[in-house]
N, C-alpha and C. Protein backbone atom coordinates (compact mmCIF):
# COMPACT_ATOMS: atom_id res chain seq x y z
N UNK A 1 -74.33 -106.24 22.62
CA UNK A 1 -74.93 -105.22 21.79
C UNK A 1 -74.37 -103.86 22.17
N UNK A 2 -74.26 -103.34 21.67
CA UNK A 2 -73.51 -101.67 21.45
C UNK A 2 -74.67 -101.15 20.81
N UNK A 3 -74.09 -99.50 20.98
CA UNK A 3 -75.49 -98.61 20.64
C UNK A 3 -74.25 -97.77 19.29
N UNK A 4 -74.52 -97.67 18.26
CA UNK A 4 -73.73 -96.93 16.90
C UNK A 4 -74.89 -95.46 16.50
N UNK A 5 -74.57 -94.69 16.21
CA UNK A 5 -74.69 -93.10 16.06
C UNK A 5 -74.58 -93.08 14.67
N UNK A 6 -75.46 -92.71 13.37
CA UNK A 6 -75.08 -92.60 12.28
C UNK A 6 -75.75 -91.68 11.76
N UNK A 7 -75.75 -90.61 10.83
CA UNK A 7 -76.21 -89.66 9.94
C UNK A 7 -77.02 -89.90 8.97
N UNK A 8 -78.26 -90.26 8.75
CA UNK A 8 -79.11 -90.34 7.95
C UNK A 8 -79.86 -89.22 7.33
N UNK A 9 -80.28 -89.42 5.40
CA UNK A 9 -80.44 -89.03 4.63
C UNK A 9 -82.32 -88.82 4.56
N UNK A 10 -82.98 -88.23 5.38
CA UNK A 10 -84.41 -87.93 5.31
C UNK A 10 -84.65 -87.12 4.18
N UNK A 11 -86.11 -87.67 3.04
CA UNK A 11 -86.08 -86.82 2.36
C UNK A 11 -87.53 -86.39 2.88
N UNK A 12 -88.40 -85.24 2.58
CA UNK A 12 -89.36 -85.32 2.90
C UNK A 12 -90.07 -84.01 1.54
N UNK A 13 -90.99 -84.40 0.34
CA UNK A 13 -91.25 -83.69 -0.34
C UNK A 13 -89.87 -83.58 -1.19
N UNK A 14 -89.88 -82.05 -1.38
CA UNK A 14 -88.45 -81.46 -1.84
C UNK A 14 -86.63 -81.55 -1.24
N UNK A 15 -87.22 -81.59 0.26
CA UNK A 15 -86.57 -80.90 1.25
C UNK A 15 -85.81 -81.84 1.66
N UNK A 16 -84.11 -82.32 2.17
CA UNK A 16 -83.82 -83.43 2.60
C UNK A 16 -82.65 -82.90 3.53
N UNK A 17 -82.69 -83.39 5.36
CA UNK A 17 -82.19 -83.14 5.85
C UNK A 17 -81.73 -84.81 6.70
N UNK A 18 -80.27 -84.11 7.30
CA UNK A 18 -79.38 -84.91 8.01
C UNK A 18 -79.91 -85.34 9.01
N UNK A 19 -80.33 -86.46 10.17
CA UNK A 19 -80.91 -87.03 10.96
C UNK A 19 -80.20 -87.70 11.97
N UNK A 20 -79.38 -87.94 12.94
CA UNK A 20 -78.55 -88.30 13.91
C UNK A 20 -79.95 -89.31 14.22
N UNK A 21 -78.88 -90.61 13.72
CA UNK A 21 -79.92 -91.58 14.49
C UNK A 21 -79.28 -92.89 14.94
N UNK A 22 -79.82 -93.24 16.04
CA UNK A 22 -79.00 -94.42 16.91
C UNK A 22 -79.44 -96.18 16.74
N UNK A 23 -79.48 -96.99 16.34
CA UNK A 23 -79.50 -98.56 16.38
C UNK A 23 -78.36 -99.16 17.57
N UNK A 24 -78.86 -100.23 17.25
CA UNK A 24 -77.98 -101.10 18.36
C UNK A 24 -77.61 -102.54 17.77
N UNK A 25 -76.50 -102.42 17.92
CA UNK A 25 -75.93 -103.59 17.19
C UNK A 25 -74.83 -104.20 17.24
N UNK A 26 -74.39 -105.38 17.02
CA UNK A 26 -73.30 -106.50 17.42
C UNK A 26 -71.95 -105.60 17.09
N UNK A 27 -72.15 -104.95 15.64
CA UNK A 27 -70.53 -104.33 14.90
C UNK A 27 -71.18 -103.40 13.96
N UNK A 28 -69.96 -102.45 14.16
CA UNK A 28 -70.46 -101.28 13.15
C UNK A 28 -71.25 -101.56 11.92
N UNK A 29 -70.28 -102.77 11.40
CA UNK A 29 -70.98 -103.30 9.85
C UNK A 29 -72.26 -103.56 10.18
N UNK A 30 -72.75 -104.20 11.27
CA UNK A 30 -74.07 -104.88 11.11
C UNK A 30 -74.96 -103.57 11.23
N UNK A 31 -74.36 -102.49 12.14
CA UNK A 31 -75.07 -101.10 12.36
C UNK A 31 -75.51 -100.59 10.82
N UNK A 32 -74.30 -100.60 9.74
CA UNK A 32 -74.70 -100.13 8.77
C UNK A 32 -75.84 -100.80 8.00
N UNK A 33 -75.69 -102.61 7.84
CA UNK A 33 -76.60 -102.75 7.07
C UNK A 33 -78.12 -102.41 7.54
N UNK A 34 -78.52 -102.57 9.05
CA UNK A 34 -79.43 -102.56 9.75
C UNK A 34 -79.94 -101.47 9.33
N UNK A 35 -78.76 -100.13 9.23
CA UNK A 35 -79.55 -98.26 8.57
C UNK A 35 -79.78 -99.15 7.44
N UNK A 36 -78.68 -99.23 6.01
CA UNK A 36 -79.43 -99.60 5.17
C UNK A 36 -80.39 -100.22 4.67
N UNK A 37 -80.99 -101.53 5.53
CA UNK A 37 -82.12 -102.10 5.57
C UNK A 37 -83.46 -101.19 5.75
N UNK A 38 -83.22 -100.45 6.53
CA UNK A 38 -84.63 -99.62 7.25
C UNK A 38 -84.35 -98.12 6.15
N UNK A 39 -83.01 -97.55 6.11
CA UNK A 39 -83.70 -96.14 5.47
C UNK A 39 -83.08 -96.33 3.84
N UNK A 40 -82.79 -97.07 3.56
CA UNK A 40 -81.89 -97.26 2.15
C UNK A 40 -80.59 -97.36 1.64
N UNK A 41 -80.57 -97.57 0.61
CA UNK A 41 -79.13 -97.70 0.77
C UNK A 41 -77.71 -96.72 0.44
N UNK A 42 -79.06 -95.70 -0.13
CA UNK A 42 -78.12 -94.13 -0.15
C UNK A 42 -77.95 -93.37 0.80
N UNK A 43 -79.38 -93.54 1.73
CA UNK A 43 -79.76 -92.99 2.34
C UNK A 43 -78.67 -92.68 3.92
N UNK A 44 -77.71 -93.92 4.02
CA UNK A 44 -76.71 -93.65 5.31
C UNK A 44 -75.23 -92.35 4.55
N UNK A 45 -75.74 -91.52 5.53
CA UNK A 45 -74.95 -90.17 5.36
C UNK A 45 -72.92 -90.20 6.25
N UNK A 46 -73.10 -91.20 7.15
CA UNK A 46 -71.76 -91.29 7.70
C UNK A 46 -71.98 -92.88 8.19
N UNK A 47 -70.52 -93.25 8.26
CA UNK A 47 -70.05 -94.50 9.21
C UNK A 47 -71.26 -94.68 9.98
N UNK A 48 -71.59 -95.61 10.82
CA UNK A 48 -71.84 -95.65 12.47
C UNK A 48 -70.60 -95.63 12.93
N UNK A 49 -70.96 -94.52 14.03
CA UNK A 49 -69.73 -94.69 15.61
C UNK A 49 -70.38 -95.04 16.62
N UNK A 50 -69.67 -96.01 17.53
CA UNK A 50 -70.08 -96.80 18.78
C UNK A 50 -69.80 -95.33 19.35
N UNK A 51 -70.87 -95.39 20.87
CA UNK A 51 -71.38 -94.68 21.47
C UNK A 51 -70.92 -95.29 23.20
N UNK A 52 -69.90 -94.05 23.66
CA UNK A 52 -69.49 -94.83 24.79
C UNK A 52 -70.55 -95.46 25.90
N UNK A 53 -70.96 -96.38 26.29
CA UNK A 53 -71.82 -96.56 27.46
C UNK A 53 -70.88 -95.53 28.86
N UNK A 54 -72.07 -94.87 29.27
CA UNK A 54 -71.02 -93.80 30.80
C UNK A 54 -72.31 -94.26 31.95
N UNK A 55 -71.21 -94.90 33.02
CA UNK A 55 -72.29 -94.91 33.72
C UNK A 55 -72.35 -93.56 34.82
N UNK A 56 -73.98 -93.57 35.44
CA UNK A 56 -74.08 -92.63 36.39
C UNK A 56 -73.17 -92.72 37.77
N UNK A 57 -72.82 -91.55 38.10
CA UNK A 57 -72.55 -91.47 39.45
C UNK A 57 -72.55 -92.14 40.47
N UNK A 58 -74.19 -92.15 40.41
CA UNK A 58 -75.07 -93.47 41.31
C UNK A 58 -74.60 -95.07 40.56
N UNK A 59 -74.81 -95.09 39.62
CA UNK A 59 -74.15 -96.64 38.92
C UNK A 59 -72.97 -96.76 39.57
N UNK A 60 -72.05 -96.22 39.20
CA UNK A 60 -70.60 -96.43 39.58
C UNK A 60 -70.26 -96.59 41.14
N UNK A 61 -71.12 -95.84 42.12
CA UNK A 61 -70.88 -95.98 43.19
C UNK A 61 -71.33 -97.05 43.92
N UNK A 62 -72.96 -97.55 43.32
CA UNK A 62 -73.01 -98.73 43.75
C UNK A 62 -71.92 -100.09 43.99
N UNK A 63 -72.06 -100.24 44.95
CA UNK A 63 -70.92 -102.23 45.26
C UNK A 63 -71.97 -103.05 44.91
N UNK A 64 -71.22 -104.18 44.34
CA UNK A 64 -72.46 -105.33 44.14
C UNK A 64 -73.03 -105.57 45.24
N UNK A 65 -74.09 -105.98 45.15
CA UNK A 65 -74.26 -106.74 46.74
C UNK A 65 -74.01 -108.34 46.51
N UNK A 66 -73.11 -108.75 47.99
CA UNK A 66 -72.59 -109.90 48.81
C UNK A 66 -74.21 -110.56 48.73
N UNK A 67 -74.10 -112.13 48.34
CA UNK A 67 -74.88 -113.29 49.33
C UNK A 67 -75.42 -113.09 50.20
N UNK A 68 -74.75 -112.53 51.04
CA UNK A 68 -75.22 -112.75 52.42
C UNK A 68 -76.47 -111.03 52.33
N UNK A 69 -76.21 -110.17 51.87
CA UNK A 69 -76.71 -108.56 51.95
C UNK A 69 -78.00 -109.07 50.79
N UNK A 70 -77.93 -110.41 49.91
CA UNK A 70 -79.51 -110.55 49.22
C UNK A 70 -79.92 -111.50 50.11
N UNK A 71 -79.29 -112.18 50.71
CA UNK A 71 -80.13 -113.25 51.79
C UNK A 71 -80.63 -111.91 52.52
N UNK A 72 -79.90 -111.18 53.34
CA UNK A 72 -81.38 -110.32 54.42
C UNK A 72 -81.87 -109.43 53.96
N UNK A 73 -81.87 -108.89 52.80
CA UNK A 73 -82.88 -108.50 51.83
C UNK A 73 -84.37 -109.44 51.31
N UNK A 74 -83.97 -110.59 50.76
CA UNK A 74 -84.65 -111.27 50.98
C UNK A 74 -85.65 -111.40 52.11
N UNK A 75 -85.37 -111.86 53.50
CA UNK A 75 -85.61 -111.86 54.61
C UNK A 75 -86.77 -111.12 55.05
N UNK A 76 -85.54 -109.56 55.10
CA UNK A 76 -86.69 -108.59 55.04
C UNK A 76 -87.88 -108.08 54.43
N UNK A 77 -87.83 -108.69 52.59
CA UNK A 77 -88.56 -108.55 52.00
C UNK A 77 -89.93 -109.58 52.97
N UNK A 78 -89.61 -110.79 52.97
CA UNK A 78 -90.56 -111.81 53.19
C UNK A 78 -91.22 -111.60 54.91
N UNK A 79 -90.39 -110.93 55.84
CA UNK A 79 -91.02 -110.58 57.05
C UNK A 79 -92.10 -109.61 56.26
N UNK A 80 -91.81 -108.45 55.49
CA UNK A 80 -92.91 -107.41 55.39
C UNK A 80 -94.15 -107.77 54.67
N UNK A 81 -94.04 -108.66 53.66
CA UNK A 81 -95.34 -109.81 52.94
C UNK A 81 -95.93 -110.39 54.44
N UNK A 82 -95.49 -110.99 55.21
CA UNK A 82 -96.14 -112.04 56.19
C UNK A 82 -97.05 -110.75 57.04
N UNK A 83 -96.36 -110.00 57.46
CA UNK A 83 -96.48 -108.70 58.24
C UNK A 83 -98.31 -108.26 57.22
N UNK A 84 -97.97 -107.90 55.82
CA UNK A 84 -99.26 -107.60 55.05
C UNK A 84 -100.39 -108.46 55.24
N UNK A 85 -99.72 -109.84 55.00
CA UNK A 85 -100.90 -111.03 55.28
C UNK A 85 -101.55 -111.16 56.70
N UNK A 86 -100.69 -110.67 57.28
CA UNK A 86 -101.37 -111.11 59.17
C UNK A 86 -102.54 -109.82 58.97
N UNK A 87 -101.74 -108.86 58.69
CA UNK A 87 -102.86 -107.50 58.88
C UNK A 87 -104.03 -107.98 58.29
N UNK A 88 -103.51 -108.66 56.99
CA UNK A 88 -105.10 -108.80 56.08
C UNK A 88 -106.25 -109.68 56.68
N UNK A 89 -105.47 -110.53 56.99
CA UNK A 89 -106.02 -111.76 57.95
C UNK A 89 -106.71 -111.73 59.00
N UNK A 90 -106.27 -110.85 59.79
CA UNK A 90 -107.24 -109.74 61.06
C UNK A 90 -108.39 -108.99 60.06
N UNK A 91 -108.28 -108.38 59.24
CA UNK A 91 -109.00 -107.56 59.09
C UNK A 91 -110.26 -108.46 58.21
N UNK A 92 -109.55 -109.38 57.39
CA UNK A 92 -111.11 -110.30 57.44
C UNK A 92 -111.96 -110.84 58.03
N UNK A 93 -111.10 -111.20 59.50
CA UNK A 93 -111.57 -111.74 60.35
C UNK A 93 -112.48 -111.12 61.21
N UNK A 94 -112.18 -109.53 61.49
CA UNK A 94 -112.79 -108.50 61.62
C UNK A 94 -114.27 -108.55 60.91
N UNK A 95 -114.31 -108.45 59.43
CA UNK A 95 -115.62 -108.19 58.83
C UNK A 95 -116.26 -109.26 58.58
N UNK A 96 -115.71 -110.75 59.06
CA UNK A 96 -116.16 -111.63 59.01
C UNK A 96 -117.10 -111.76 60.53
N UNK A 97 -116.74 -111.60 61.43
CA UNK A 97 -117.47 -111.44 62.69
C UNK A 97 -118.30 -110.65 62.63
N UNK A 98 -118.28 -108.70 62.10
CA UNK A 98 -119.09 -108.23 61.74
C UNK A 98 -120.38 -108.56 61.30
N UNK A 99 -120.38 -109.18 60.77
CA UNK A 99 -121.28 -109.97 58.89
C UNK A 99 -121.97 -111.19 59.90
N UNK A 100 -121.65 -111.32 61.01
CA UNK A 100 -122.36 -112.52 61.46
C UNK A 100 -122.86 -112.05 62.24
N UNK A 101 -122.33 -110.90 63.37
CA UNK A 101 -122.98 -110.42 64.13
C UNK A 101 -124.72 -109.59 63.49
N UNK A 102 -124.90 -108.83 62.34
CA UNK A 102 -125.25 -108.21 61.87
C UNK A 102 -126.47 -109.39 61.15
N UNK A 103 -125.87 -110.59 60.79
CA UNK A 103 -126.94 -111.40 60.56
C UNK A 103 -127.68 -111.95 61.42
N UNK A 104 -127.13 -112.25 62.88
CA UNK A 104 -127.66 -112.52 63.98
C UNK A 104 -129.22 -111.26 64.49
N UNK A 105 -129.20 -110.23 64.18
CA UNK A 105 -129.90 -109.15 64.63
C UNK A 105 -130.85 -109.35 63.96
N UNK A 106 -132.08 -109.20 64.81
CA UNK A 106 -133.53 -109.32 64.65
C UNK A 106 -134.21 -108.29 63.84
N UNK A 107 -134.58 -108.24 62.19
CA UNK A 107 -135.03 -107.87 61.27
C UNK A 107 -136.82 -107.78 61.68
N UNK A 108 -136.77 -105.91 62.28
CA UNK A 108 -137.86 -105.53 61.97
C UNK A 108 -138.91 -104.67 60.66
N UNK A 109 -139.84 -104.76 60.23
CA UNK A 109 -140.51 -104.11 59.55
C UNK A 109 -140.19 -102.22 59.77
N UNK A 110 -139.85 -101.80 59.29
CA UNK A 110 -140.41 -100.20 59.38
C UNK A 110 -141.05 -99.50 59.48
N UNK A 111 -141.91 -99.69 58.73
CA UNK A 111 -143.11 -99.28 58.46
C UNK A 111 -144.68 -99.93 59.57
């Protein structure tokens, strides 16, 4: 899919102005019928022109990452989950002792 740029015919009331508007599509042709489908068939004011894809800075500089650089990604991902679960795991265990201790305690009147 490609992104095409074409000039559309808005009318609104009296008044009818030019509209730069973008679809995405297999081939120019299909770009056109796609405008003509949606705004009419007078209504496409120029061609579609494909629209260069540019990547960022940051895009371009990225390297793929190697097998081996998503294996210890991976890794690391799954030490820091286990790491969350142990914490959690203490800490239920925590308010679980709490909760018993607290039921254990001898319930006096107040009053």
């Amino acid at each position: 899919m490609n992104t095409y740029t074409a000039m559309v015919a808005a009318q609104v009331g009296n008044s009818s102005r030019l509209i730069k508007t973008q679809v995405r599509a297999a081939s120019a042709g299909e770009a056109k019928w796609l405008l003509q489908a949606v705004y009419g068939f007078h209504a496409i004011a120029s061609f579609p022109t494909q629209e260069r894809e540019v990547l960022t800075t940051e895009e371009a500089a990225t390297q793929p990452v190697t097998p081996e650089q998503q294996r210890i990604a991976s890794l690391k991902t799954a030490k820091d989950r286990a790491g969350d679960a142990l914490k959690a795991e203490h800490d239920r265990q925590k308010k679980q002792n709490a909760m018993k201790t607290l039921r254990s305690l001898p319930v006096t009147p107040s009053s």
